[in-house]
Structure formats: C-alpha cells, structure tokens
N, C-alpha and C. Protein backbone atom coordinates (compact mmCIF):
# COMPACT_ATOMS: atom_id res chain seq x y z
N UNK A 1 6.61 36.44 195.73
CA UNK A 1 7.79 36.61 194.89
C UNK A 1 7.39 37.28 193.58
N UNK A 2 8.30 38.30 193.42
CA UNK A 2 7.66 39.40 191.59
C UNK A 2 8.40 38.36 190.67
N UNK A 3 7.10 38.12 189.90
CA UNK A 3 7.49 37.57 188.44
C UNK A 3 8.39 38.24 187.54
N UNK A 4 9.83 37.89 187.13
CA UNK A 4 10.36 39.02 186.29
C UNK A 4 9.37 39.33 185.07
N UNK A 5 9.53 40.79 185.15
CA UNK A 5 8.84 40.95 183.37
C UNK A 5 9.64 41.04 181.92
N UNK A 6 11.10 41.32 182.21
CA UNK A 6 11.78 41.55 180.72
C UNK A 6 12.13 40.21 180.25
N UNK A 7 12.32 39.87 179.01
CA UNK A 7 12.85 38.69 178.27
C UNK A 7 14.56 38.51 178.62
N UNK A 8 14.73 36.90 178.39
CA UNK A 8 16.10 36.43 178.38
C UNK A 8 16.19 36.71 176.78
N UNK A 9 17.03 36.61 176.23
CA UNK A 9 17.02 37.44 175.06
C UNK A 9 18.45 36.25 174.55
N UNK A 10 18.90 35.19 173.59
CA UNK A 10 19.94 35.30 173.05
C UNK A 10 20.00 36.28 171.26
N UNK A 11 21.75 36.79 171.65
CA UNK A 11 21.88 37.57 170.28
C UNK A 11 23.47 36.93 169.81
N UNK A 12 23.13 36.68 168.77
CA UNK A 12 24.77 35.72 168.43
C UNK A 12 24.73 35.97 166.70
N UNK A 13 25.42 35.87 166.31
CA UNK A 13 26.04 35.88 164.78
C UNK A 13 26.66 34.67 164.70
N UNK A 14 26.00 33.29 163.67
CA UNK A 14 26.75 32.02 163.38
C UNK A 14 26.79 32.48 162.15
N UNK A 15 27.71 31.41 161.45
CA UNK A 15 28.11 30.44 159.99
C UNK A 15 26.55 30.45 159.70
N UNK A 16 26.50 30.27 158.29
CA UNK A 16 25.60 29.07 157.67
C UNK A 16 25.34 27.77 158.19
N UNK A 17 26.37 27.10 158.66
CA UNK A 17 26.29 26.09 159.76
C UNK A 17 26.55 25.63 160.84
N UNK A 18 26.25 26.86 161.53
CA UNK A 18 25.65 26.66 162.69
C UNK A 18 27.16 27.37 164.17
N UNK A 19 28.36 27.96 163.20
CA UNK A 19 29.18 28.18 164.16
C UNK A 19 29.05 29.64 164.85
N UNK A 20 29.78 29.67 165.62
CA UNK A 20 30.06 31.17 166.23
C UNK A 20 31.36 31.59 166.10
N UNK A 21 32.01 30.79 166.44
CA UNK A 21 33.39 30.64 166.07
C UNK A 21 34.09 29.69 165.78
N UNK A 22 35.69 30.06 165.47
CA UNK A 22 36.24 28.41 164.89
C UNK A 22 37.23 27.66 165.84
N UNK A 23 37.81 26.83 165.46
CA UNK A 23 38.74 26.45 166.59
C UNK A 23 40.11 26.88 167.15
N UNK A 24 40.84 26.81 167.79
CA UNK A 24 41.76 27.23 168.07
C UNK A 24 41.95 28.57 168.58
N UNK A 25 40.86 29.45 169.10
CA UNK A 25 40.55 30.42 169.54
C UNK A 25 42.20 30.93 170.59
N UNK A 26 42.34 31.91 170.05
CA UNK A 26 43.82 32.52 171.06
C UNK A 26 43.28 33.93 171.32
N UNK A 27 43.93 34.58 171.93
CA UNK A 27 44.28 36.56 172.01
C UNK A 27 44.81 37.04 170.96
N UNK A 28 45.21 36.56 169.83
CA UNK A 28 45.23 37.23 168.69
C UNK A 28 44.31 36.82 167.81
N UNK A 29 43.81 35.52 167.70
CA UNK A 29 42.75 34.96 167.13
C UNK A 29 41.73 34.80 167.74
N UNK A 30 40.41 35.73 168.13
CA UNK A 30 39.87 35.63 169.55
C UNK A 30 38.54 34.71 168.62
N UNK A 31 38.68 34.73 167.02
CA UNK A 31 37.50 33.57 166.88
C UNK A 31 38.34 32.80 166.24
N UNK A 32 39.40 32.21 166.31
CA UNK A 32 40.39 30.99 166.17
C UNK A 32 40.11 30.77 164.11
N UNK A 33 40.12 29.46 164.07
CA UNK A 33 39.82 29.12 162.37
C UNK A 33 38.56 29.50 161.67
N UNK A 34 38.51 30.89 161.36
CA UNK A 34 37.44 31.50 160.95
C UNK A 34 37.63 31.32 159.63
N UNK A 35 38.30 31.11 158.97
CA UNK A 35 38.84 31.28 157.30
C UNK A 35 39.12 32.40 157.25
N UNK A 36 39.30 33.26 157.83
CA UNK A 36 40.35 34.71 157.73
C UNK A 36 41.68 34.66 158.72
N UNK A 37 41.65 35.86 159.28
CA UNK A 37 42.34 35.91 160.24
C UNK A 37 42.55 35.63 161.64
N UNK A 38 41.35 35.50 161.77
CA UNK A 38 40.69 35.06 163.76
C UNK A 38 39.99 35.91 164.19
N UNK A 39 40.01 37.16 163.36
CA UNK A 39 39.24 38.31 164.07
C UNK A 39 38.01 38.42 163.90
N UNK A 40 37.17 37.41 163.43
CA UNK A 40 35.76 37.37 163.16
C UNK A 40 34.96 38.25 162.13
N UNK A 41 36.03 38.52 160.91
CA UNK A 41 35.57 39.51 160.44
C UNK A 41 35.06 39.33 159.00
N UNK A 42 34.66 38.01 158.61
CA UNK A 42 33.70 37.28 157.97
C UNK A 42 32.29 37.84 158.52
N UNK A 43 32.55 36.55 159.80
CA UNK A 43 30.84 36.26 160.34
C UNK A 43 30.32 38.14 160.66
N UNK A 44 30.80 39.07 161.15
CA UNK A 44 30.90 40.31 161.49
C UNK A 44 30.69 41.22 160.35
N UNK A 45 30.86 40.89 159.15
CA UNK A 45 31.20 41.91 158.00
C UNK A 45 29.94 43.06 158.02
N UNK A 46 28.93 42.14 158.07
CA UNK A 46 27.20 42.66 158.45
C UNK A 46 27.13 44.05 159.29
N UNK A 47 28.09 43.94 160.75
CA UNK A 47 28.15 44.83 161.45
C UNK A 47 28.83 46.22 161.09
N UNK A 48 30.58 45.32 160.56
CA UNK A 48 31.37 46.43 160.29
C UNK A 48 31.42 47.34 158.94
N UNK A 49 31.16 46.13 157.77
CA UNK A 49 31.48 46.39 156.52
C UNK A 49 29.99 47.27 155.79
N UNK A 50 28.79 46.70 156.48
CA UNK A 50 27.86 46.85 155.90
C UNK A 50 26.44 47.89 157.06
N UNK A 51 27.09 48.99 158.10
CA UNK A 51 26.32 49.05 159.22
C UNK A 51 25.25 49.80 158.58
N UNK A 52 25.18 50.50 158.07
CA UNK A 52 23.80 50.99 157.97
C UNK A 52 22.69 49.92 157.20
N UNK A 53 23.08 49.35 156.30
CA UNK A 53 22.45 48.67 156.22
C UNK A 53 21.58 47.46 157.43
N UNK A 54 22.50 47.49 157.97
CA UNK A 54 21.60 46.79 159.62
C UNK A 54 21.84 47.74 160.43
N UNK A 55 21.34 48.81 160.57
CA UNK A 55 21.54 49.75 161.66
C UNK A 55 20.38 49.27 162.64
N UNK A 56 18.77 48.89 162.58
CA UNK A 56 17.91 48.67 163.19
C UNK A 56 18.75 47.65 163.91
N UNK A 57 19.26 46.54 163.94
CA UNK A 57 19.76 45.23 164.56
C UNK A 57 20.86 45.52 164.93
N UNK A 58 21.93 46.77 164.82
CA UNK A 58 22.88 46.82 165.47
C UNK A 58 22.60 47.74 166.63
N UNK A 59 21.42 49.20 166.37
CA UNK A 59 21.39 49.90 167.41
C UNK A 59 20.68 48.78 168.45
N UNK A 60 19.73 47.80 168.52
CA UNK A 60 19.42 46.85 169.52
C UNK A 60 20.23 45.80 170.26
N UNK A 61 21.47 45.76 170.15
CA UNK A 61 22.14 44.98 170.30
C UNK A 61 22.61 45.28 171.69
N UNK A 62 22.74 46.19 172.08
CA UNK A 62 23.04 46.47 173.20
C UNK A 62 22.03 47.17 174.32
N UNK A 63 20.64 46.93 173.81
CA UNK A 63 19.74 48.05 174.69
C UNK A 63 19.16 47.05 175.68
N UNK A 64 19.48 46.07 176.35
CA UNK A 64 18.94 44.97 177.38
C UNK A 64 19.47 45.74 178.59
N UNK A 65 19.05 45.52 179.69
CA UNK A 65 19.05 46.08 181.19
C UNK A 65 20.25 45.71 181.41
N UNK A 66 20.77 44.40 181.12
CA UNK A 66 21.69 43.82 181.57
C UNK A 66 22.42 42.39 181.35
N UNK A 67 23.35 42.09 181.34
CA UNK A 67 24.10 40.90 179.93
C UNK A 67 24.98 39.91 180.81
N UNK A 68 24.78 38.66 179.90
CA UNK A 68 25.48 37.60 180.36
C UNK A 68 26.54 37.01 179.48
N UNK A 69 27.80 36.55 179.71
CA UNK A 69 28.79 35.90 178.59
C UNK A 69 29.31 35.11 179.59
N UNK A 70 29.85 33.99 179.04
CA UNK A 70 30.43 33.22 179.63
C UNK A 70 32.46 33.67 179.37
N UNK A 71 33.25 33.22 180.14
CA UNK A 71 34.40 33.43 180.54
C UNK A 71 35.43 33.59 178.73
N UNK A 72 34.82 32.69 177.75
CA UNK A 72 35.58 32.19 177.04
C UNK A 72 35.07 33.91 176.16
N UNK A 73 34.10 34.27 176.36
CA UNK A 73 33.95 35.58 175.61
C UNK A 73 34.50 36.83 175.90
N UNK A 74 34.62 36.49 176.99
CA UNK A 74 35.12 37.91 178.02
C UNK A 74 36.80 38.16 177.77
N UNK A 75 37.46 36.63 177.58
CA UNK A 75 38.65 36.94 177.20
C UNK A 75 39.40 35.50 177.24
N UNK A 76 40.80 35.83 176.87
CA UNK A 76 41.59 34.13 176.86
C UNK A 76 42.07 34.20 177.88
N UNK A 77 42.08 34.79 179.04
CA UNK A 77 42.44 34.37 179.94
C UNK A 77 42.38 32.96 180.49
N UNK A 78 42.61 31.64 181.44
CA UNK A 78 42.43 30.52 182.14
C UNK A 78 42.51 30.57 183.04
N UNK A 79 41.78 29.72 184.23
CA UNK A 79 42.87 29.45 185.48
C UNK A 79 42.20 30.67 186.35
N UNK A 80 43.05 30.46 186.75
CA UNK A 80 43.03 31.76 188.28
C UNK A 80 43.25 32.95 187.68
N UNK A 81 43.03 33.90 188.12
CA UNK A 81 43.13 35.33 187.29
C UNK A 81 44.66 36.30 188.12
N UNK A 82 45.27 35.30 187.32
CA UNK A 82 46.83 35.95 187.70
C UNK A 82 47.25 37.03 187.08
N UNK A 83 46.61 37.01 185.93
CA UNK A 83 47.03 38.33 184.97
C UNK A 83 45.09 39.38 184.92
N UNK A 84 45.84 40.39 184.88
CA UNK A 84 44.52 40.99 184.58
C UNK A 84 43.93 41.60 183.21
N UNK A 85 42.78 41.07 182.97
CA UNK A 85 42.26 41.38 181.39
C UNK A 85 41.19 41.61 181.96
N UNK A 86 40.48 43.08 181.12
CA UNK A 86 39.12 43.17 181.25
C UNK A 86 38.49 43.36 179.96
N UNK A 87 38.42 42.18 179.69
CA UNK A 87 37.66 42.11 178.11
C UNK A 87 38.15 42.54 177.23
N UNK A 88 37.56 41.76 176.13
CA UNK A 88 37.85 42.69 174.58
C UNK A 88 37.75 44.19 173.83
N UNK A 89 37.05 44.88 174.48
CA UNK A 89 36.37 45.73 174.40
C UNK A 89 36.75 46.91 174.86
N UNK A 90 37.75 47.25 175.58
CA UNK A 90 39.14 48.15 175.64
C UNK A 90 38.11 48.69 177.46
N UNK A 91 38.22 49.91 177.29
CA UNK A 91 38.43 50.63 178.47
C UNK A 91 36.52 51.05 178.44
N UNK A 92 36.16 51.78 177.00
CA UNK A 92 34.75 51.74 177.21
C UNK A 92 33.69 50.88 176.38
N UNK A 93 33.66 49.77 177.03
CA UNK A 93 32.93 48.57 176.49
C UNK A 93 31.44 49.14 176.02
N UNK A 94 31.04 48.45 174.91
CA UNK A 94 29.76 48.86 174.44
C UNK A 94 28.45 48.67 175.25
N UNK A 95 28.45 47.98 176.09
CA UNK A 95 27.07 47.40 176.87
C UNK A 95 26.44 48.36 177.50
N UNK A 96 27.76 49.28 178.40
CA UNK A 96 26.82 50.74 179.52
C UNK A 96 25.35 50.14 180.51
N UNK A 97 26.26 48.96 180.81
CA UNK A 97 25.35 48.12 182.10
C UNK A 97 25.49 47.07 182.46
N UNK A 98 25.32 46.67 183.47
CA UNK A 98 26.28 45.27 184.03
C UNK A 98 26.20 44.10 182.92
N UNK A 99 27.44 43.34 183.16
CA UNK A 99 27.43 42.39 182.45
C UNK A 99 28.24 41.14 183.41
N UNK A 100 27.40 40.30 183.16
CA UNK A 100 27.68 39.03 184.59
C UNK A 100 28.51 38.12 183.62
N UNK A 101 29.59 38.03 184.16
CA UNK A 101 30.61 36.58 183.72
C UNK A 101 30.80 35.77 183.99
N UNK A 102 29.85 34.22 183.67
CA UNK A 102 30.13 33.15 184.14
C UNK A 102 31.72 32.36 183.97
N UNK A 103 32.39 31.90 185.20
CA UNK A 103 33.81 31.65 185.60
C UNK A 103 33.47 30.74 187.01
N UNK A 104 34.96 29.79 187.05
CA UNK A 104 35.30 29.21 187.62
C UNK A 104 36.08 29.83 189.25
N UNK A 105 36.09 30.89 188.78
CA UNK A 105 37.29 31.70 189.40
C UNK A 105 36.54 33.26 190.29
N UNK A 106 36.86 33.05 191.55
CA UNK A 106 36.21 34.30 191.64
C UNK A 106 36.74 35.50 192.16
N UNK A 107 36.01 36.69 191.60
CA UNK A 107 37.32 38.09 191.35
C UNK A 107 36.19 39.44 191.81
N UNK A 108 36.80 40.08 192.21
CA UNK A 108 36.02 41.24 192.42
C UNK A 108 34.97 42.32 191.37
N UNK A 109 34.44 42.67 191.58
CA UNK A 109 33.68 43.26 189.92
C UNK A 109 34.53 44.64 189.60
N UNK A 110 34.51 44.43 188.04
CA UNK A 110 35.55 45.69 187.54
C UNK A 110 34.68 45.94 186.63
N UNK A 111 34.62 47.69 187.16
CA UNK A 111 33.97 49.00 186.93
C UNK A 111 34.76 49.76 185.86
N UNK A 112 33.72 49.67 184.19
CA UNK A 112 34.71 50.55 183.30
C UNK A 112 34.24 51.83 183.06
N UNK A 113 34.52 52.11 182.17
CA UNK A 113 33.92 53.74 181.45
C UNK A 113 32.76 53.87 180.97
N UNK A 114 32.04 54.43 181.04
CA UNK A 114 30.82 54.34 180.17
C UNK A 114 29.48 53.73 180.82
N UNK A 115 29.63 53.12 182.14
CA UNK A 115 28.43 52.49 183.08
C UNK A 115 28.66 50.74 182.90
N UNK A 116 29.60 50.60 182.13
CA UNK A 116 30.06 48.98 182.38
C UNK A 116 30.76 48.52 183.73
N UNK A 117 29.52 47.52 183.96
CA UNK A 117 30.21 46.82 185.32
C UNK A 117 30.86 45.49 185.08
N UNK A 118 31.74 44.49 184.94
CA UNK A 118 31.68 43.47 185.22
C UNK A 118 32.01 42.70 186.17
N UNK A 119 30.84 41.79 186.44
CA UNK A 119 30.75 40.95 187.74
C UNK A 119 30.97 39.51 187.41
N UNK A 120 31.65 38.88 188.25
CA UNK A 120 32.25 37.53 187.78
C UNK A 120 31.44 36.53 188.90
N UNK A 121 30.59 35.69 188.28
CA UNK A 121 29.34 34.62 188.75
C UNK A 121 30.45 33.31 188.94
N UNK A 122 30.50 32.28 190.24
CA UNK A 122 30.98 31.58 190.18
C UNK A 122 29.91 30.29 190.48
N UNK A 123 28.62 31.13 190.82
CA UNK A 123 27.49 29.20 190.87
C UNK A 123 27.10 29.51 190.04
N UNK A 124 27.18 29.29 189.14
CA UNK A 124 26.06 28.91 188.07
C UNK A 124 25.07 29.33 187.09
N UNK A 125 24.75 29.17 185.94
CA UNK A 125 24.04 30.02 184.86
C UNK A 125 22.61 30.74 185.62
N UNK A 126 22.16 29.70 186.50
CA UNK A 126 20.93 30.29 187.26
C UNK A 126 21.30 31.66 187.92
N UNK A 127 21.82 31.27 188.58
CA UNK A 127 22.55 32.53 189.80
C UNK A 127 22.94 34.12 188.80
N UNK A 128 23.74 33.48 187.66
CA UNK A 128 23.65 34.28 186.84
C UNK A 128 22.52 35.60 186.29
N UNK A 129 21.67 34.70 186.18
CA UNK A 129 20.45 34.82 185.54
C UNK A 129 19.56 35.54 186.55
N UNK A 130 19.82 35.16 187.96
CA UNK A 130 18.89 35.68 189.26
C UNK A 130 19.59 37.10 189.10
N UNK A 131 20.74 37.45 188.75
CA UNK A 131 21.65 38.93 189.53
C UNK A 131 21.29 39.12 188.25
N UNK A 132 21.06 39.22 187.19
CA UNK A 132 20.91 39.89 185.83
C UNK A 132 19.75 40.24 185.86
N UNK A 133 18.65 39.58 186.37
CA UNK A 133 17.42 40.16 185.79
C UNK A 133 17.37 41.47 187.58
N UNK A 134 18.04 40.71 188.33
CA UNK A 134 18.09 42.37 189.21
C UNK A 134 18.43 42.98 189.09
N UNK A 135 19.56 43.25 188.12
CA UNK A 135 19.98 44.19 187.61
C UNK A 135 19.39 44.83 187.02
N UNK A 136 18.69 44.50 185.89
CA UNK A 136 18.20 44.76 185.03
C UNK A 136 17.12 45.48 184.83
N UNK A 137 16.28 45.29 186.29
CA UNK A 137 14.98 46.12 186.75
C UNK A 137 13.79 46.04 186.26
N UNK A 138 13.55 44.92 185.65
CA UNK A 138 12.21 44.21 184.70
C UNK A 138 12.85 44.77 183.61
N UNK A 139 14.36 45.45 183.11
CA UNK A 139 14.17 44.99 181.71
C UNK A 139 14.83 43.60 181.01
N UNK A 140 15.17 43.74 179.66
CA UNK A 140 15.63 42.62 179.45
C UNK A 140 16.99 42.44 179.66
N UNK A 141 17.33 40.91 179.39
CA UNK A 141 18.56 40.34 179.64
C UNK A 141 19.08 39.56 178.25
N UNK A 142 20.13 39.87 178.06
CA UNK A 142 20.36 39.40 176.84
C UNK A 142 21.63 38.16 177.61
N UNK A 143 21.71 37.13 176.91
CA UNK A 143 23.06 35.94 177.00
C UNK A 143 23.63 36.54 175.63
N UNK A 144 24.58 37.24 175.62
CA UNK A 144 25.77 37.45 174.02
C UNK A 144 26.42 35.77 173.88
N UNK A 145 26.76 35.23 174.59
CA UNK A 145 27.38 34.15 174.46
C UNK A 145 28.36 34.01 175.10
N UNK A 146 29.91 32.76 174.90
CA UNK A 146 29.32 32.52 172.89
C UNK A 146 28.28 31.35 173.20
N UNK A 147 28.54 30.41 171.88
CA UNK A 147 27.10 29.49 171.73
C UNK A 147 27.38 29.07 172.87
N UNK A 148 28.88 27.91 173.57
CA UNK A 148 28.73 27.15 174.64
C UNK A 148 27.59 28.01 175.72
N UNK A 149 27.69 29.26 175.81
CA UNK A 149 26.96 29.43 177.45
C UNK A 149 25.59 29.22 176.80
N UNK A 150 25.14 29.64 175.44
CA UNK A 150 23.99 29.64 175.23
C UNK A 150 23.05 28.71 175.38
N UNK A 151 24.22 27.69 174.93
CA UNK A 151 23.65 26.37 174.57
C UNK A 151 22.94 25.67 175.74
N UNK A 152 23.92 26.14 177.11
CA UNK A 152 23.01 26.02 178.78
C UNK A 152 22.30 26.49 178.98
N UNK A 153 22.06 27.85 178.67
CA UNK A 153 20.89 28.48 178.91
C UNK A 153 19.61 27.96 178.14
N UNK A 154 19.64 27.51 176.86
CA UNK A 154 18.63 27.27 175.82
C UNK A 154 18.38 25.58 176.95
N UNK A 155 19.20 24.79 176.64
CA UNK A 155 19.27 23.32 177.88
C UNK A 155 18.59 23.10 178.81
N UNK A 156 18.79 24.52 179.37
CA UNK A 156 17.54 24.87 180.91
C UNK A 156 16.62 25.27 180.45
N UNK A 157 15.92 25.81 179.21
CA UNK A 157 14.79 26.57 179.02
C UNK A 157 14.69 27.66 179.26
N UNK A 158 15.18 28.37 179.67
CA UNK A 158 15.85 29.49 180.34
C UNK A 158 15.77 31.26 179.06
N UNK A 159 15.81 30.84 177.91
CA UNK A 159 16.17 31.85 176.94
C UNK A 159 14.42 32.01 175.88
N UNK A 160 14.20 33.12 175.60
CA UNK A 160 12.58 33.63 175.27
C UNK A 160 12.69 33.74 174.20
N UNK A 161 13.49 33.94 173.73
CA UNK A 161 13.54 34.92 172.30
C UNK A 161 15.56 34.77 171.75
N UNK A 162 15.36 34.31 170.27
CA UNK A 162 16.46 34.07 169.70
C UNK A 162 16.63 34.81 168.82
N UNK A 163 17.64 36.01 168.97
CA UNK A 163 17.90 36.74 167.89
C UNK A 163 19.34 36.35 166.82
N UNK A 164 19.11 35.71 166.09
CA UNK A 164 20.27 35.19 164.83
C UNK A 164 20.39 35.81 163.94
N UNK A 165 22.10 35.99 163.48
CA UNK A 165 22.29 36.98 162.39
C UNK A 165 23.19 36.03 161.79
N UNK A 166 22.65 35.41 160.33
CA UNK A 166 23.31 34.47 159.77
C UNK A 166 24.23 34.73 158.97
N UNK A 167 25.28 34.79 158.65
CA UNK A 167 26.29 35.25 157.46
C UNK A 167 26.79 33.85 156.57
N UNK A 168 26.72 34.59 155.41
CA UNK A 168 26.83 33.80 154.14
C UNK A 168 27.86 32.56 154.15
N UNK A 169 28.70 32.15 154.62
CA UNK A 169 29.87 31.51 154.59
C UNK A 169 29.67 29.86 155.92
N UNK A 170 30.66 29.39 155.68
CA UNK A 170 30.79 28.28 156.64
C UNK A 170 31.46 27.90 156.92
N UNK A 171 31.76 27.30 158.49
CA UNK A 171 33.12 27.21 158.77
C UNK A 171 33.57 25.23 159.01
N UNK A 172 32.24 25.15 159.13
CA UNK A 172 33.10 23.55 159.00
C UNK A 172 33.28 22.79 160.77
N UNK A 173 33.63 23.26 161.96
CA UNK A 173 33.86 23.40 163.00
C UNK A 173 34.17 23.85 163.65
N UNK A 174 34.46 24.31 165.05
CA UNK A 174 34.34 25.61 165.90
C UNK A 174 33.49 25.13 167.23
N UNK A 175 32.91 25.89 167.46
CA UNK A 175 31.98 26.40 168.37
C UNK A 175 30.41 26.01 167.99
N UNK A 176 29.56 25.57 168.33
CA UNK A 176 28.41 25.29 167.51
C UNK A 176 27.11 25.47 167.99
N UNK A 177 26.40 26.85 167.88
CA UNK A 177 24.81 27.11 168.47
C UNK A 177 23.83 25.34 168.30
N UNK A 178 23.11 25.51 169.17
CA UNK A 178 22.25 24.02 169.52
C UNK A 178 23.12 22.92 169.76
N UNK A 179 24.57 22.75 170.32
CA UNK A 179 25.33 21.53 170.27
C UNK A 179 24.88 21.01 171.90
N UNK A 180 23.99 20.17 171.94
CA UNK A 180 23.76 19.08 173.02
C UNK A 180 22.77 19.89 173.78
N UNK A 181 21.68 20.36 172.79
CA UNK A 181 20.54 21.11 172.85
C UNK A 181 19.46 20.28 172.79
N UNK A 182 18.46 19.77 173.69
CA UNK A 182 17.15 19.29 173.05
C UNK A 182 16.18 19.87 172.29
N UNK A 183 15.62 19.01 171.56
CA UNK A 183 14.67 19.51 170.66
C UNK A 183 14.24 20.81 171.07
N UNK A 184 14.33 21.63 170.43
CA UNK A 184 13.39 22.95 170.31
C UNK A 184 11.98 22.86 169.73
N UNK A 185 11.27 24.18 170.84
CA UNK A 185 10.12 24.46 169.44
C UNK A 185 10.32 26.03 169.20
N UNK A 186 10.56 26.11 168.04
CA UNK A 186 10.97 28.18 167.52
C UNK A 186 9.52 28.62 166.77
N UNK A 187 9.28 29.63 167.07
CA UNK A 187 7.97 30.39 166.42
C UNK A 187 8.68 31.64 165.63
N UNK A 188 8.71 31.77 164.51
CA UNK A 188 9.29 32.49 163.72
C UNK A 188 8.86 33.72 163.67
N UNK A 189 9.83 35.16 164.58
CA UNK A 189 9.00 36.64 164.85
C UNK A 189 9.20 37.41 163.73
N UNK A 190 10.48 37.38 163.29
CA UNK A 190 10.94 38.21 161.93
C UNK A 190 11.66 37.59 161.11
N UNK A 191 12.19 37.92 159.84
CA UNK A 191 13.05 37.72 159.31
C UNK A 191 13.71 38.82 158.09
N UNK A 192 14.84 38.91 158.25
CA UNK A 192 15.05 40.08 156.91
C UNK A 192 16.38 39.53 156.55
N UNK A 193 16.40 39.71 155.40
CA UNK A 193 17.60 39.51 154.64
C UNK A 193 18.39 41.02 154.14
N UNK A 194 19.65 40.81 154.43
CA UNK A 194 21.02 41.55 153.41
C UNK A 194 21.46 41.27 153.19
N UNK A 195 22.74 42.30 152.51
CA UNK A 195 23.99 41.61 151.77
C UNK A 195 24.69 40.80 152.38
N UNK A 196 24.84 40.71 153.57
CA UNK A 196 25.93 39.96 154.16
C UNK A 196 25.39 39.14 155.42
N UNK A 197 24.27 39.34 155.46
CA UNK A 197 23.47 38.44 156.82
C UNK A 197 22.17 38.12 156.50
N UNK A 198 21.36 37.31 156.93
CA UNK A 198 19.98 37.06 157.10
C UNK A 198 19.36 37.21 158.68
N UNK A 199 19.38 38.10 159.23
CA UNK A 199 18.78 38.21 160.49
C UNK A 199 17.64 37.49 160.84
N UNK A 200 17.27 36.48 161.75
CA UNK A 200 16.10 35.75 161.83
C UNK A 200 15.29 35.37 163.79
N UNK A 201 14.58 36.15 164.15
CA UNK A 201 14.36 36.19 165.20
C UNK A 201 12.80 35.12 165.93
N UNK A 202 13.66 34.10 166.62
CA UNK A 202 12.34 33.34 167.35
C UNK A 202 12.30 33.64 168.35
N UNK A 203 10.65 32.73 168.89
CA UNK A 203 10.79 32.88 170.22
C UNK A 203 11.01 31.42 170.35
N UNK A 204 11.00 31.29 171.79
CA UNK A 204 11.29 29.49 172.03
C UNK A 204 10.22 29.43 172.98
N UNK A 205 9.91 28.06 172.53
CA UNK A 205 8.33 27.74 172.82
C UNK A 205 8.29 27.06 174.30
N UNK A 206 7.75 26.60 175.13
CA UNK A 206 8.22 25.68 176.28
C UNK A 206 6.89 24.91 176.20
C-alpha cells in the first residue's frame, strides 16, 4: 500500500477566541452573529480589506491538490437536497480542484467552471480523506472547514499542519476551533503579524 506523501493541511480564520463563526448562521447571514452583518466581514477584513498585505497567505490558500468542507460550509441547505445549491461561491468557485463534501445525503458530483468538482461523501471523514488524497495525487489536502468538521479531523489525528489567521475582534459564541478536541501538541512553524490578522502556522504533533 503507497504511503500518501502530501499534508492534511487545516486553513480557517477564527475570533481572538477561538470562533469561526457566530450563531444563527442563515443564507443571508452565512456567518450568523458575527457583530456585523453575517457576512464574515470582520473575521475576513485581512483577506478583503487588506489583500496585499497578506498576499503570500492568500495566494496559498487555495494551492492543495484537493479540499474538504463539511455540508454546513458548502451551503444552508438541510435535509435531502430538494432544492439545488452549489455553494457559496457562484458558478466559478475558487478551489479549481475537487472538493469533497461531507453530508448526510447523497447526490451526484457537480462539475463547475474553472476545474471545480464537487463530490458529496456520505461515510465518513475517513472516506473523505481516502478520495481526497486520490485526488489529490500526493499533493496536499487542505480541510477549509468550518471548525465543526475540523474539529473531527484534528479528534482523529488526522490533520499535519494548522494554518490560523487570527483577527483582532471576538465574538463571544458561534462555532468554536478545538471544541471537544483532545489535548494537542502544536510545534510553532511561523508566525507573522498585520493590521488586521496574526497568521500563525503549526504542525500537530502525534
């Protein structure tokens, strides 16, 4: 059996303490009680407001073989997939390579513009994880999230390398990276600070 060679990779943007998003998450509020509007454009400002300044951490954000999110990222959809949504991300999603959606529900894979596939996983973060890194071709695999899927993947041991982009603010409750996480051990690879984020990258130890 070939040992994969690329890294599981998580990349997420929390709060100061510890959120990803807030509660009450809807389709117009797709990060619910953010202290703005829902549109995440606090924790995000880093990306939108401030990109060159993180241009190194934004052009990497998407260069993994191949990506995992769980259902609640992909969209508000519930249930059975009676209505059709294909993500947030309109017609040509940023990834330009498969991206596996863990769900309850199972649906055929929808093919967008740009080399985005999405495939909808119904066993399990593993299974997930087996079709991603084949995808992927020994490269890496990133989990985007949000925290809940992460938080399984980190649970299983499963994730190599933690890339965090911290923004100044806090939300109080939400969504919460490490929630019903065992102890970690993190080895600290980088860290840089800006105006609007502290980017901080481990690996996770086993």
């Amino acid at each position: 059996m070939t040992t994969p060679t690329g890294k599981v990779i998580c990349d997420i943007t929390i709060s100061a303490d510890g959120y990803s998003a807030g509660l009450d998450q809807t389709e117009e509020r797709p990060f619910g009680d953010d202290g703005g509007d829902g549109s995440g454009a606090g924790l995000h400002a880093w990306m939108f407001d401030t990109p060159d300044e993180n241009r190194a951490e934004i052009d990497r954000l998407n260069t993994a073989g191949a990506f995992i999110m769980g259902r609640n990222m992909f969209g508000p959809v519930r249930g059975a997939w009676v209505r059709r949504w294909n993500g947030w991300w309109g017609g040509d999603p940023p990834f330009h390579a498969p991206v596996f959606v863990l769900t309850h529900h199972a649906r055929e894979p929808q093919p967008m513009d740009g080399g985005t596939t999405y495939h909808f996983v119904t066993d399990g973060i593993v299974s997930a994880l087996d079709r991603a890194r084949t995808a992927a071709g020994g490269g890496d695999v990133t989990v985007l999230g949000g925290a809940t899927t992460i938080n399984q993947y980190l649970a299983a041991g499963l994730i190599h390398e933690l890339r965090l982009h911290i923004a100044p603010l806090t939300l109080g409750t939400g969504t919460r990276l490490f929630e019903g996480v065992p102890p970690l051990r993190l080895e600290q690879l980088t860290a840089r600070a800006a105006s609007r984020v502290t980017h901080v990258t481990y690996r996770v130890s086993t």
